[in-house]
Every structure is written in structure tokens, then in C-alpha cells.
C-alpha atoms as a PDB file:
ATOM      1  CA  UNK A   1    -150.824 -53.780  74.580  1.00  0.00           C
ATOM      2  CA  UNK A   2    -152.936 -54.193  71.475  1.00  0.00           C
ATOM      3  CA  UNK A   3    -150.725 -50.896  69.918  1.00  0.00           C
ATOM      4  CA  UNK A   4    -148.066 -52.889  70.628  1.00  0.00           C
ATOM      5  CA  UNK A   5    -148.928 -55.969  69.309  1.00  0.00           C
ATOM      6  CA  UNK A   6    -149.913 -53.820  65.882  1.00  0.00           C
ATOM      7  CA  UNK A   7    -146.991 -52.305  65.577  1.00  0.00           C
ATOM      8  CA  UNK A   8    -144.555 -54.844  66.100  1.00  0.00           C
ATOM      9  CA  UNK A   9    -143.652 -57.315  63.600  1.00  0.00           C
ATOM     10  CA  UNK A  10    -143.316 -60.947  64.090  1.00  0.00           C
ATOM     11  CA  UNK A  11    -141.193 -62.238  67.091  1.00  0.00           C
ATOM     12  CA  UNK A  12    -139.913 -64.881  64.802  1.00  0.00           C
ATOM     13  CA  UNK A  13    -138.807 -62.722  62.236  1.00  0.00           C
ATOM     14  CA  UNK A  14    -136.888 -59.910  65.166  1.00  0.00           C
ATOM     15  CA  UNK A  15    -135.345 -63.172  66.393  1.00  0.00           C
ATOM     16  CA  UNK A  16    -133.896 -64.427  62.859  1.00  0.00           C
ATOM     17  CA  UNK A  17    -132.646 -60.343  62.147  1.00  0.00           C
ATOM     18  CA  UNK A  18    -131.095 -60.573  65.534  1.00  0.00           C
ATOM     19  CA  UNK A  19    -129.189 -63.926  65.077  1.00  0.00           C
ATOM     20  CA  UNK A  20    -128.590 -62.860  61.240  1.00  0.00           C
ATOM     21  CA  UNK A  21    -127.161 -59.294  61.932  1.00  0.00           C
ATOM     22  CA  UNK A  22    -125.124 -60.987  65.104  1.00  0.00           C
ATOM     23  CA  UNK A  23    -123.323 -63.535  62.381  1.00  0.00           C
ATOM     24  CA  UNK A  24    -123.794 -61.283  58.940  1.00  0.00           C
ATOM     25  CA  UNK A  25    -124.790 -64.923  57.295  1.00  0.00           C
ATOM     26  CA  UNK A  26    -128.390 -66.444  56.588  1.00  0.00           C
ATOM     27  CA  UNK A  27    -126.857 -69.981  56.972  1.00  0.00           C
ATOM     28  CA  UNK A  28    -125.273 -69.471  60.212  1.00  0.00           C
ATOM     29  CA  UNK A  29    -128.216 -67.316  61.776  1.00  0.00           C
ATOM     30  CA  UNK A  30    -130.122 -70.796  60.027  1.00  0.00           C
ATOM     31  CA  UNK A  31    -128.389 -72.883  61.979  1.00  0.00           C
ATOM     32  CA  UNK A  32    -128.178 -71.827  65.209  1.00  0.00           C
ATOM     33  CA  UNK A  33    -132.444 -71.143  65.252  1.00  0.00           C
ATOM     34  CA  UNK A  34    -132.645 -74.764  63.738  1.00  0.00           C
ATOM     35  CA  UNK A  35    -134.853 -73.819  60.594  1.00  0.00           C
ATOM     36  CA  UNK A  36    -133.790 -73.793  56.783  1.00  0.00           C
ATOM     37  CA  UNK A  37    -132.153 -70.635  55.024  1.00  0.00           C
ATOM     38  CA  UNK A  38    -134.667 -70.291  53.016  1.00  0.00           C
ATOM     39  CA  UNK A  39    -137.172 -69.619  56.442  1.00  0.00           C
ATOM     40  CA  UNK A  40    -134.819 -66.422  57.801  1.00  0.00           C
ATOM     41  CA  UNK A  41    -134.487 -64.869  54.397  1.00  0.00           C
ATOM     42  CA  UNK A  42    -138.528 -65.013  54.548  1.00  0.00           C
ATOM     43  CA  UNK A  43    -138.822 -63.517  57.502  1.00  0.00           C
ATOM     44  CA  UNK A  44    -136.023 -60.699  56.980  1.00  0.00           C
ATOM     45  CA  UNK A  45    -137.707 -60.085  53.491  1.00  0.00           C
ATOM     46  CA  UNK A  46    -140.967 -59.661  55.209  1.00  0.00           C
ATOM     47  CA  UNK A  47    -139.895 -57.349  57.755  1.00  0.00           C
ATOM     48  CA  UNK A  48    -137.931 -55.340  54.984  1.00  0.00           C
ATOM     49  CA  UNK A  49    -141.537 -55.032  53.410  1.00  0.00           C
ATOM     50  CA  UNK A  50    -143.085 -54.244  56.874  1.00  0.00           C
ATOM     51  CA  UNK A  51    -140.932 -51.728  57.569  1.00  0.00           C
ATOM     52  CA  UNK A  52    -140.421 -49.802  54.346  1.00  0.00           C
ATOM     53  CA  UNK A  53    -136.396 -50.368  54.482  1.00  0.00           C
ATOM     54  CA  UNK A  54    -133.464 -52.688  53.201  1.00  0.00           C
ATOM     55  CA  UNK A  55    -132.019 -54.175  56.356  1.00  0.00           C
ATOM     56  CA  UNK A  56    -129.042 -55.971  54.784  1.00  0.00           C
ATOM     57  CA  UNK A  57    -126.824 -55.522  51.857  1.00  0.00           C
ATOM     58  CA  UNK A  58    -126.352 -58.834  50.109  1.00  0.00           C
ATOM     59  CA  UNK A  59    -122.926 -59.717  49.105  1.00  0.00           C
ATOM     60  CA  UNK A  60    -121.144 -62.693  47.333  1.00  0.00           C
ATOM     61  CA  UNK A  61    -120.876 -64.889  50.616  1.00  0.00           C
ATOM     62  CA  UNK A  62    -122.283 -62.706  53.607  1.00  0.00           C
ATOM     63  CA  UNK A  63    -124.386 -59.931  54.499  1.00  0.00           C
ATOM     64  CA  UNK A  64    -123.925 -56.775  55.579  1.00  0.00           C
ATOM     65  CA  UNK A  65    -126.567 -54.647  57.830  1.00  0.00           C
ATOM     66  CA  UNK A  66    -127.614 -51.519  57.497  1.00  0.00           C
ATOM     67  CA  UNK A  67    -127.555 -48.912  59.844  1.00  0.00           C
ATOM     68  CA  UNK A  68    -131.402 -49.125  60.604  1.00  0.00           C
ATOM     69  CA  UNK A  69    -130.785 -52.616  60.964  1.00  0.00           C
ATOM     70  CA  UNK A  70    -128.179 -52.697  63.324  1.00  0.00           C
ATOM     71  CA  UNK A  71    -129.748 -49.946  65.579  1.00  0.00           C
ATOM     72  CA  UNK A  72    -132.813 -52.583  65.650  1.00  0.00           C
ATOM     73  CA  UNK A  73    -130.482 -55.532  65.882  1.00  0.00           C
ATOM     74  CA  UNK A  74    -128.836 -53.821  69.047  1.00  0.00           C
ATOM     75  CA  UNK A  75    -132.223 -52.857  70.745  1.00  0.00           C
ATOM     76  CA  UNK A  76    -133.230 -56.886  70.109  1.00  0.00           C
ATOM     77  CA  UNK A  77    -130.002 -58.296  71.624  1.00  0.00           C
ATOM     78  CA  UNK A  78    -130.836 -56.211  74.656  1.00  0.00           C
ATOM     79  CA  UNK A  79    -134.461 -56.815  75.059  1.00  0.00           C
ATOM     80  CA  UNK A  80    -133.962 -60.684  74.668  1.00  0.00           C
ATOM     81  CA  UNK A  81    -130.901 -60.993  77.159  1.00  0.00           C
ATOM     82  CA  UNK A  82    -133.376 -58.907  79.207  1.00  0.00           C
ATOM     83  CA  UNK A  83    -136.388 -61.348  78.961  1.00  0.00           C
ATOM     84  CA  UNK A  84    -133.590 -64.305  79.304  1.00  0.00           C
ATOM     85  CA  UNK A  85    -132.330 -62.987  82.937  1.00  0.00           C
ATOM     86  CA  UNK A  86    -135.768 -62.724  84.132  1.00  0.00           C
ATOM     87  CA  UNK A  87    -136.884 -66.050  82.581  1.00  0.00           C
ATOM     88  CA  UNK A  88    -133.790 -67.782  84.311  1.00  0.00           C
ATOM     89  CA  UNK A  89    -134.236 -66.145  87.565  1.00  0.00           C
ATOM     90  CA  UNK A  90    -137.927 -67.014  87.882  1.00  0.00           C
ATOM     91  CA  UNK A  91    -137.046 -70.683  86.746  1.00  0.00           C
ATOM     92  CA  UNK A  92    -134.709 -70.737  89.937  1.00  0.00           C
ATOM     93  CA  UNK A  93    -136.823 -69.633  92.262  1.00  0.00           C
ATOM     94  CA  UNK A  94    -138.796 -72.915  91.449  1.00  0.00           C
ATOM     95  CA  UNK A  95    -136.391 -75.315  91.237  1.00  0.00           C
ATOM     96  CA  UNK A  96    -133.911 -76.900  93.683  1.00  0.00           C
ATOM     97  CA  UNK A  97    -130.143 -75.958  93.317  1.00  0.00           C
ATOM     98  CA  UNK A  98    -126.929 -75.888  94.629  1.00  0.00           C
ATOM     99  CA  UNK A  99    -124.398 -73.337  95.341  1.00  0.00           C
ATOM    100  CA  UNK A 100    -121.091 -73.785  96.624  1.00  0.00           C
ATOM    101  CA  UNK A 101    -119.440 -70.882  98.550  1.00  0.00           C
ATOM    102  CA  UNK A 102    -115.692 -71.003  99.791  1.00  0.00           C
ATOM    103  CA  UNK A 103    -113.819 -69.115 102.854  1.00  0.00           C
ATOM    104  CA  UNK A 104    -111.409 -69.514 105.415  1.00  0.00           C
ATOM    105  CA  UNK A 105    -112.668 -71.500 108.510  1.00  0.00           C
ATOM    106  CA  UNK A 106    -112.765 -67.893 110.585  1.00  0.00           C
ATOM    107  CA  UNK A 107    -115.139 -66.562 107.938  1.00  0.00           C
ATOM    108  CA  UNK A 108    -117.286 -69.798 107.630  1.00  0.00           C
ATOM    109  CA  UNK A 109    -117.723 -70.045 111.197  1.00  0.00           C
ATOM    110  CA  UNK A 110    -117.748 -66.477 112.379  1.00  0.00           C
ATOM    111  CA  UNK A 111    -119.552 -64.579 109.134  1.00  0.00           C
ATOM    112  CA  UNK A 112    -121.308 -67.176 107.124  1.00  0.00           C
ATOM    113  CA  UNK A 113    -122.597 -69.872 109.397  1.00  0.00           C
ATOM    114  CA  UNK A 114    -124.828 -67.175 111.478  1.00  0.00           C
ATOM    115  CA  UNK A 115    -126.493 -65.787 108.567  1.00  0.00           C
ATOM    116  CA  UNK A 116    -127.146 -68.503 106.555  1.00  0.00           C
ATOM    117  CA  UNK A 117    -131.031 -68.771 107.961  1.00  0.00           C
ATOM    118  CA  UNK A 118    -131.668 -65.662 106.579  1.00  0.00           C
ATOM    119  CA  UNK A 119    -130.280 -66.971 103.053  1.00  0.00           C
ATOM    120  CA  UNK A 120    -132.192 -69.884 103.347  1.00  0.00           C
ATOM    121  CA  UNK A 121    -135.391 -68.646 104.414  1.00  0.00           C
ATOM    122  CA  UNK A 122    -135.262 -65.894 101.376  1.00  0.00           C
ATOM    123  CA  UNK A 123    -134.354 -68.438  98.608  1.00  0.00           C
ATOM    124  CA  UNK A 124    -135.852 -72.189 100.426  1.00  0.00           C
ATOM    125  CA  UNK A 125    -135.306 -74.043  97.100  1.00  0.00           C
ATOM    126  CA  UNK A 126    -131.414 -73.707  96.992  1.00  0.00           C
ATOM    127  CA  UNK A 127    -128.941 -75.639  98.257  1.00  0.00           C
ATOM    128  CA  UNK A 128    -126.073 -74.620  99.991  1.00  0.00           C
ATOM    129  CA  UNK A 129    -122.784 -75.690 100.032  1.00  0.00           C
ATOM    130  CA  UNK A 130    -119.717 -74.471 102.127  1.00  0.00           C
ATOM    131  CA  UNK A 131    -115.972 -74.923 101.470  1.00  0.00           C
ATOM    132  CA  UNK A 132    -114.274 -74.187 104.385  1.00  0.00           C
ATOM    133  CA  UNK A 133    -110.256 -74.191 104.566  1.00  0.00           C
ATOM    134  CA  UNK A 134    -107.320 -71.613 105.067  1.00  0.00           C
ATOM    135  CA  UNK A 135    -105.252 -72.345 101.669  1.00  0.00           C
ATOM    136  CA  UNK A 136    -106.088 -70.270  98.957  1.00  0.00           C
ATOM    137  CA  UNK A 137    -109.427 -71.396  97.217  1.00  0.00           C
ATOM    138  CA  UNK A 138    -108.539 -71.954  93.716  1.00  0.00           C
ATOM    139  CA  UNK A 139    -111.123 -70.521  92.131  1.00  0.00           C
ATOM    140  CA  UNK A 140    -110.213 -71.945  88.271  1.00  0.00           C
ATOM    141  CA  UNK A 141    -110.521 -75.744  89.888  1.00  0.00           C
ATOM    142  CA  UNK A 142    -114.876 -75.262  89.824  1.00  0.00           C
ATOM    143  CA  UNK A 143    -115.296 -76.542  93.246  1.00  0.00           C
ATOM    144  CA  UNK A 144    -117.130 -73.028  94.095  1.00  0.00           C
ATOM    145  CA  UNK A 145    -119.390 -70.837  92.607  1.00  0.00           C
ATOM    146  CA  UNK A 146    -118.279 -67.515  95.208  1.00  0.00           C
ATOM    147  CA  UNK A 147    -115.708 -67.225  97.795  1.00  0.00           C
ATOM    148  CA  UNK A 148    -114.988 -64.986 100.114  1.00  0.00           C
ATOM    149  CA  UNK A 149    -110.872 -63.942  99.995  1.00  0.00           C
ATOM    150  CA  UNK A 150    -109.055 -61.586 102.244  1.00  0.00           C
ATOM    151  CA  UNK A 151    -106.539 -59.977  99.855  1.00  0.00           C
ATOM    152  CA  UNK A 152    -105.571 -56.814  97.541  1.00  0.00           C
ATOM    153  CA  UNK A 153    -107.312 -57.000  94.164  1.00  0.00           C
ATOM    154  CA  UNK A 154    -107.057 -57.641  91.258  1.00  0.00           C
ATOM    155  CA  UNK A 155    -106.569 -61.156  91.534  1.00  0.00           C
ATOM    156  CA  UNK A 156    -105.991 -63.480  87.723  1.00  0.00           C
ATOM    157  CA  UNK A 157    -108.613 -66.169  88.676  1.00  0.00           C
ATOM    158  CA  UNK A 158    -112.007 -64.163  89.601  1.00  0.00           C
ATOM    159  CA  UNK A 159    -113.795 -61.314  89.040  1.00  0.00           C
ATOM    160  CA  UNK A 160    -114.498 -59.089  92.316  1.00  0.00           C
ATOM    161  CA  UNK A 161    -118.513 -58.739  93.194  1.00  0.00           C
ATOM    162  CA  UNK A 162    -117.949 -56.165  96.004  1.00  0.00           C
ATOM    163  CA  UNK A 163    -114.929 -55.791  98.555  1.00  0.00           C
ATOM    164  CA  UNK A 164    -115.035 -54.244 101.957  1.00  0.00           C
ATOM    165  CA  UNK A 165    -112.022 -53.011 104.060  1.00  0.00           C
ATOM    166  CA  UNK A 166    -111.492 -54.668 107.747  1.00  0.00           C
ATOM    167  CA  UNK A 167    -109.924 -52.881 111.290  1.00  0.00           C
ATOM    168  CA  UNK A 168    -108.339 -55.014 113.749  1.00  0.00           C
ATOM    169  CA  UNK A 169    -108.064 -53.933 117.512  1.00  0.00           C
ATOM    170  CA  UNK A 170    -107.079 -55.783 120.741  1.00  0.00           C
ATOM    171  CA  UNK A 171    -110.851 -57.871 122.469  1.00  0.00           C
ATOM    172  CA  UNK A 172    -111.168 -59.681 125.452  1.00  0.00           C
ATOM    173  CA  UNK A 173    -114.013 -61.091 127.753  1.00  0.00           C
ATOM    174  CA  UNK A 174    -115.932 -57.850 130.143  1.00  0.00           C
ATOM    175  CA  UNK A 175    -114.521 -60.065 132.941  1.00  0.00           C
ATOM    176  CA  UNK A 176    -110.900 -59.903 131.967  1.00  0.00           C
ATOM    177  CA  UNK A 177    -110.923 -56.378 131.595  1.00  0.00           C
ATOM    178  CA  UNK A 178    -112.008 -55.349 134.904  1.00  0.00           C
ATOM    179  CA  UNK A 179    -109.107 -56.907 136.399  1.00  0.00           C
ATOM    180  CA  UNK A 180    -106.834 -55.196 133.730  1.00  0.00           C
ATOM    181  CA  UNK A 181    -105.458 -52.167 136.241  1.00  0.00           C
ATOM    182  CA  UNK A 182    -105.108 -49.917 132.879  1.00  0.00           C
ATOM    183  CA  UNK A 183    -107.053 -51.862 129.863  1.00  0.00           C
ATOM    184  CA  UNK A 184    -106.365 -48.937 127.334  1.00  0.00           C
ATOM    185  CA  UNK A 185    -102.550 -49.848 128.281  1.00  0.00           C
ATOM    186  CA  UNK A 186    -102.799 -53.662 128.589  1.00  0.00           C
ATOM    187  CA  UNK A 187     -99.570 -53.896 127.288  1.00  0.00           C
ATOM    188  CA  UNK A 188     -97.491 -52.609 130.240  1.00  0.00           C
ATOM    189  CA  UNK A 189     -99.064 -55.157 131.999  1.00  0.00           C
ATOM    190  CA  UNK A 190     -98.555 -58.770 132.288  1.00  0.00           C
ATOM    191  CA  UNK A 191    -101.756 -59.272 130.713  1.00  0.00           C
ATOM    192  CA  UNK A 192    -102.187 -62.945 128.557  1.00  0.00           C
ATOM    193  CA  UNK A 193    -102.155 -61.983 125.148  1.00  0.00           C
ATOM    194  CA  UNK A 194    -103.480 -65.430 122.602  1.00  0.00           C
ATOM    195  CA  UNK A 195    -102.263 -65.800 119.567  1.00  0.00           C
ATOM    196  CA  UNK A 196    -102.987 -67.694 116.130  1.00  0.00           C
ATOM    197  CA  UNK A 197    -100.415 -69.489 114.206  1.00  0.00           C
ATOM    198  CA  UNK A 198    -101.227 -69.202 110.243  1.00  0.00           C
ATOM    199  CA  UNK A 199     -99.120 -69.600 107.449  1.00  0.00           C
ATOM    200  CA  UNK A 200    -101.204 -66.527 105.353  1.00  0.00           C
ATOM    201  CA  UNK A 201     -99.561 -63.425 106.015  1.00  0.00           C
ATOM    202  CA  UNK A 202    -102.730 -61.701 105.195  1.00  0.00           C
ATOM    203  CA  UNK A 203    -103.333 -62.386 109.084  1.00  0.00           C
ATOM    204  CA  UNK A 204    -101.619 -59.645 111.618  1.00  0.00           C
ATOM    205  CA  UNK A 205     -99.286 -61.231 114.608  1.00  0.00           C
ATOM    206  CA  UNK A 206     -99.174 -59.216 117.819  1.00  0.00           C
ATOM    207  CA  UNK A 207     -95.905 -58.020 116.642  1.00  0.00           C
ATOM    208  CA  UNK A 208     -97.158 -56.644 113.408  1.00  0.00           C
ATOM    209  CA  UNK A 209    -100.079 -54.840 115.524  1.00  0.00           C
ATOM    210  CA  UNK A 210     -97.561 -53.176 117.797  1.00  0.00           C
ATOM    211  CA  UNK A 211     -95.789 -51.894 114.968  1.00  0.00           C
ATOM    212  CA  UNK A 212     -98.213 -50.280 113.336  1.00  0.00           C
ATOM    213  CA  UNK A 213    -100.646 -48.819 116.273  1.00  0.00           C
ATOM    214  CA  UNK A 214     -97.022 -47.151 116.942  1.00  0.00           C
ATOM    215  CA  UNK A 215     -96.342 -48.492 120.621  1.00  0.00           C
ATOM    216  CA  UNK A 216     -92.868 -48.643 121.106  1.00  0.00           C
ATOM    217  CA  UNK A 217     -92.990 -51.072 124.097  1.00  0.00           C
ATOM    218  CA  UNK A 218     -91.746 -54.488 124.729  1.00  0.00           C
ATOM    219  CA  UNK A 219     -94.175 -56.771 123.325  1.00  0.00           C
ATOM    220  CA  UNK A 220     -95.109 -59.682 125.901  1.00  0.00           C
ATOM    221  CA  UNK A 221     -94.822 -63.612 124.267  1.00  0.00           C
ATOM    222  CA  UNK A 222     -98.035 -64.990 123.915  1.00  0.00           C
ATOM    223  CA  UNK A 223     -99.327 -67.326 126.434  1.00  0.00           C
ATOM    224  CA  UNK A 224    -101.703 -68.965 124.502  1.00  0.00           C
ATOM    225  CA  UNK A 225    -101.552 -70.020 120.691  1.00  0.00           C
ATOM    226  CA  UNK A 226    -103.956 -71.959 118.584  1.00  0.00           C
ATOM    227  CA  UNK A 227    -104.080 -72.615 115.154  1.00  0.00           C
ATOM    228  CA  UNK A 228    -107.337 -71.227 114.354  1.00  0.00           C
ATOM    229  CA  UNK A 229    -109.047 -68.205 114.706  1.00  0.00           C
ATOM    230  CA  UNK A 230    -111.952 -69.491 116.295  1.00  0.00           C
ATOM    231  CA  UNK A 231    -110.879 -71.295 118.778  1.00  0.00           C
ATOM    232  CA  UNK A 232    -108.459 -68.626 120.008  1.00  0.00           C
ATOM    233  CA  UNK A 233    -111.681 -66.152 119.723  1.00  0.00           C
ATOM    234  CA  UNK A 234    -113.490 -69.098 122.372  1.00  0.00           C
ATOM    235  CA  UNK A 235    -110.630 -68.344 124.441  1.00  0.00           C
ATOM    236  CA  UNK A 236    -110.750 -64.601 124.664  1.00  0.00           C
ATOM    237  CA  UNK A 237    -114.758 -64.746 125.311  1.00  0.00           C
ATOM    238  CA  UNK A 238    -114.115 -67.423 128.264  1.00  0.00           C
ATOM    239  CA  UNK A 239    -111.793 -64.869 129.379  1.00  0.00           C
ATOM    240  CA  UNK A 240    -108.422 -66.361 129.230  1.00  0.00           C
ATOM    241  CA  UNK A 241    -106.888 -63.580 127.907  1.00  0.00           C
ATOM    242  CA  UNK A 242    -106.437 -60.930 124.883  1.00  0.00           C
ATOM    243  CA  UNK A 243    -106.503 -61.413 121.137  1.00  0.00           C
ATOM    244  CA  UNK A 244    -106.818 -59.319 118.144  1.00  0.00           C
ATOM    245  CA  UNK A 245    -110.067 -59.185 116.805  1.00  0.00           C
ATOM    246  CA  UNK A 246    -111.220 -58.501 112.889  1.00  0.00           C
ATOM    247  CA  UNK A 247    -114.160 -56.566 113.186  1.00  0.00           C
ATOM    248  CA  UNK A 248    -116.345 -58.556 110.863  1.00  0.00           C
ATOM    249  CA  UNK A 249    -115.243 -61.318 112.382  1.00  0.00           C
ATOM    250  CA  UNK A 250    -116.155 -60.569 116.263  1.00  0.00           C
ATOM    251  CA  UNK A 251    -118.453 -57.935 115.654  1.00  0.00           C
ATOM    252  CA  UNK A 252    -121.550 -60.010 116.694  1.00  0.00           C
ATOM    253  CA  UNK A 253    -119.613 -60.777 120.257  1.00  0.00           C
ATOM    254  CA  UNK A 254    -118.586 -57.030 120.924  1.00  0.00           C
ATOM    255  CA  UNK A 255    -122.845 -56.220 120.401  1.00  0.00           C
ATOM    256  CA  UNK A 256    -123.684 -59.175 122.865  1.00  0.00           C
ATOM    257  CA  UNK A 257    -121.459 -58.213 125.158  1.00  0.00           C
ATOM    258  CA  UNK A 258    -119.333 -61.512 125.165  1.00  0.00           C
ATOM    259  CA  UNK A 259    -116.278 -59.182 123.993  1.00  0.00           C
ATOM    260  CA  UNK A 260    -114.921 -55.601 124.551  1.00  0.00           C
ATOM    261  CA  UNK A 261    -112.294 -53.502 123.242  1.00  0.00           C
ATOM    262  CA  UNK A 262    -109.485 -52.198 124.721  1.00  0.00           C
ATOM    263  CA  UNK A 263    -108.442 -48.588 124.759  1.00  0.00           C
ATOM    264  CA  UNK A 264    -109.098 -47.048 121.094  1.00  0.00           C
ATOM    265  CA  UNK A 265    -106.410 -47.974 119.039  1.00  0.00           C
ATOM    266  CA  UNK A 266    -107.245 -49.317 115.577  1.00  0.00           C
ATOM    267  CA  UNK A 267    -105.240 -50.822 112.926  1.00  0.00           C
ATOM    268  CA  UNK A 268    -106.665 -50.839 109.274  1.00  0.00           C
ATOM    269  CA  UNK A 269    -104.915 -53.886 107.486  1.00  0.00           C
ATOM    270  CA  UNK A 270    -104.197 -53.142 103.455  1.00  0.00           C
ATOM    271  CA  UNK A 271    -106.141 -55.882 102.406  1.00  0.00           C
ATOM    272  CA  UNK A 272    -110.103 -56.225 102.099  1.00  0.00           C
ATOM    273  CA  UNK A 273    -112.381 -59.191 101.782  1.00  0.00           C
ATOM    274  CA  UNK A 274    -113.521 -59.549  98.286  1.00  0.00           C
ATOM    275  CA  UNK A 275    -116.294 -61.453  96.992  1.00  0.00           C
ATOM    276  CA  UNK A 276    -115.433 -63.411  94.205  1.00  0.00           C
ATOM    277  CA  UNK A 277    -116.732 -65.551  91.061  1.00  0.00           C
ATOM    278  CA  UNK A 278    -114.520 -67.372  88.837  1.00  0.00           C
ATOM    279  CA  UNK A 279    -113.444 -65.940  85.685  1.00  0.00           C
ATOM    280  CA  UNK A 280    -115.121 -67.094  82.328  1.00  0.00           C
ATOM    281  CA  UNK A 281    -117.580 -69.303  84.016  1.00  0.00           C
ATOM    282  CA  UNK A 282    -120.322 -70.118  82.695  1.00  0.00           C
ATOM    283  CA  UNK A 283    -123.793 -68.117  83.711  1.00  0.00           C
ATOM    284  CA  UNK A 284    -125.157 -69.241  86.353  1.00  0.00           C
ATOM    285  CA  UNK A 285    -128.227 -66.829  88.037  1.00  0.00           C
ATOM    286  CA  UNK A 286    -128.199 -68.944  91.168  1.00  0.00           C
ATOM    287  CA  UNK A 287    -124.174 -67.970  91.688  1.00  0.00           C
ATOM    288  CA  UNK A 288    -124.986 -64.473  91.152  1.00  0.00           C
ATOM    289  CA  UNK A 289    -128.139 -64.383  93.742  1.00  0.00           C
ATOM    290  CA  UNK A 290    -125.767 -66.167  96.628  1.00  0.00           C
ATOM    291  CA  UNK A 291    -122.635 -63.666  95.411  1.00  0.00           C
ATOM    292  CA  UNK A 292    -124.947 -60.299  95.708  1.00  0.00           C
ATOM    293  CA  UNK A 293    -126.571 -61.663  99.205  1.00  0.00           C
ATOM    294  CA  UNK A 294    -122.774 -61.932 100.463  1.00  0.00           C
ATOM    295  CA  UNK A 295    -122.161 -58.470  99.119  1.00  0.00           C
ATOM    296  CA  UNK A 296    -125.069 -56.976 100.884  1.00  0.00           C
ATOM    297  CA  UNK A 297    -124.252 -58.335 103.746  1.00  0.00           C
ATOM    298  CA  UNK A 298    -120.730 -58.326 104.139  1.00  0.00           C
END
């Protein structure tokens, strides 16, 4: 550390080459440190004695760097958005805040809800905040920081953190099956298939199943319909019939047992589930912590 210190010039003066090399103009590199001109043309003078080397060419109304300068200037703007990240970060970690995170009401309650003690007890001091509703989140509105959409990318209003692809195959209760005579072929059967009514086509109907397992047969009416995922996943588990279940979504009933598949058909839907931030929004680290937990979970 003490090389260090002896062999690299003043911070102040690497911070007014940075902001003056950035803008090509002492006044505006002046400015935006809050100290005169005649302060950064001290300190780039000073580090053009340090270092042996002209850093800028002086012109009629601007400056121009050098190539030694603007290899420096580049290595500066790196280091110090570096040092800012980690500054920011630790600053959050000690501080309360809030972060808003948006998804349909099948992701909220099936995906999110369950795992958000593990958030919490990783990052205590933030706040969360869920959106939950099946229109499209607009994500240019501000009223989250990440949201989880089902959907084929690229989309105009967010950037994509991660994506992951979904399979969709028919579940019911272990006690429904065993009174299916042929589970595998449920649908020869006048077994109770439950249905969910959604305007978002991104969601499959039994019909749309069918069709693309390739089963050619008669495709029974639904017996029971609800208009949310959930509650026609309650039904399935207290074994009033069969319903198509997302993986991610019902994955934590097939491992406790509350749910089983039937036969080993498997439909992969063209759509994933993206993680999202808005576009052009400002930084925020605490939006990028709660958008790379999702990712790594997901």
C-alpha cells in the first residue's frame, strides 16, 4: 500500500482528468466537481509535471486528450464506477428500502410468496413490495422496480435480467388418480378435467394441450372453471379433478406429494418467464439485488 500511495498522484487531480477528458472542457469538468477553472487546470498541470507527459492539447474553446491521457482517463472511469457500485451496495445493506416486484396472481402466490423468507432473511433491511394482477404490468408507469412476465422477448418497455422456459402437463391429487382406471389415458375416461378462464393467451386451454401433445381424441368439457390459477390448483390438490399444471408453478406440490402427474406427456409452451427492469431507469442497486435473487431462483 505505501508503493501505491507513492506512485499514484493525487485523487483530486485523477478525478478532475477524468471529468475533464469525459467533457474535453476545464469549465464544464469545473462545474460539475463544484471548484473554479482555475483549480482543475492546477491539478491537470501538476499531474502533466508528475508524470513527464502533455495530457491535453489546448485549443481555442476546448481540449483535446492525448492518447496517454485517454488510456488513463478510461482506466479512472472504470475504477471509480467500480468503487461507486460497491459504495452503493454497502450503503444498502444499512439502510431500509423498498422494492416493488410485479407478477401475475399465479406467480405471486405460487412462486414468490413461498420464498420470500429466504429474501428477507438475506437482505432484513429492505422492504418488499408485491404487485399482483393478470393485465400486463406496464413497466414504463414506475409502479415496479422488477416483474416477472410470461412472454417471448424482446419486449419495448424492459430490459430482460434472465428468462427461463416452462412445461405444462396434466396434475391431480394421489387420491384422484388411483381411481383413474388408466391415468396415463385420463382422457378416454370421464375423468373431471378444471379449467381457468383468462383473457392472456399466453395461458394453454385444455384444447390447446390436446393439440399439441398430439391426442386426437374427443376432448371432454370441463367440469369445473375458475378464474384463477390458484384456486383451480386448490381444486386439483383437494382432488376434484384434473388441471394443467406449469411446472414452476406446482412444482413445490408434485415434491410434497399433494400433486402427481399423469402419464408422461409434456407440452413446452413458446413463451418463457422473463425477469424484467424497466428501460432507462434510473440506478437503483437495491432493484438489481431483488432482480438477480429472482433470477437465481427462478
Amino acid at each position: 500500500m505505501a508503493g501505491f500511495r507513492k506512485n499514484v498522484p493525487s485523487l483530486n487531480a485523477l478525478v478532475a482528468l477524468e471529468a475533464a477528458s469525459r467533457h474535453k472542457s476545464i469549465t464544464l469538468a469545473a462545474a460539475e466537481l463544484g471548484v473554479t477553472q482555475s483549480a482543475v487546470s492546477r491539478q491537470i498541470s501538476s499531474l502533466e509535471t508528475d508524470l513527464g507527459t502533455k495530457l491535453f492539447v489546448r485549443k481555442h474553446r476546448s481540449i483535446e486528450p492525448t492518447s496517454n491521457c485517454l488510456m488513463l482517463a478510461s482506466s479512472l472511469a472504470n475504477s471509480f464506477s467500480a468503487i461507486s457500485e460497491s459504495v452503493d451496495l454497502i450503503r444498502s445493506s444499512n439502510r431500509t428500502e423498498t422494492v416493488t416486484i410485479g407478477a401475475t396472481l399465479a406467480f405471486s402466490t405460487l412462486w414468490l410468496l413461498p420464498r420470500l423468507s429466504e429474501f428477507r432473511q438475506r437482505f432484513p433491511s429492505v422492504q418488499m413490495r408485491v404487485v399482483s394482477q393478470d393485465a400486463r404490468i406496464q413497466l414504463e408507469s414506475g409502479e415496479v422496480d422488477v416483474a416477472i412476465r410470461f412472454g417471448i422477448p424482446p419486449f419495448e418497455d424492459a430490459e430482460v435480467i434472465a428468462s427461463r422456459p416452462d412445461t405444462i402437463f396434466p396434475v391431480c391429487s394421489p387420491e384422484y388418480a388411483m381411481r383413474l382406471e388408466n391415468p396415463a389415458h385420463f382422457y378416454d375416461s370421464s375423468a373431471d378435467l378444471i379449467a381457468n378462464d383468462v383473457s392472456e393467451r399466453t395461458w394453454y386451454s385444455w384444447g390447446d394441450w390436446f393439440s399439441r401433445a398430439g391426442i386426437k381424441a374427443h376432448v371432454p368439457k370441463p367440469s369445473l372453471r375458475f378464474n384463477h390459477y390458484a384456486d383451480a390448483l386448490q381444486a386439483a390438490r383437494a382432488g376434484q379433478g384434473i388441471m394443467l399444471g406449469w411446472n414452476v408453478l406446482v412444482n413445490g406440490f408434485l415434491q410434497d406429494g399433494s400433486l402427481v402427474r399423469l402419464g408422461d406427456l409434456v407440452v413446452t409452451p413458446e413463451g418463457r418467464y422473463n425477469v424484467l427492469v424497466p428501460k432507462r431507469a434510473k440506478r437503483m442497486p437495491i432493484r438489481e439485488i431483488a432482480a438477480e435473487w429472482i433470477a437465481s431462483n427462478l
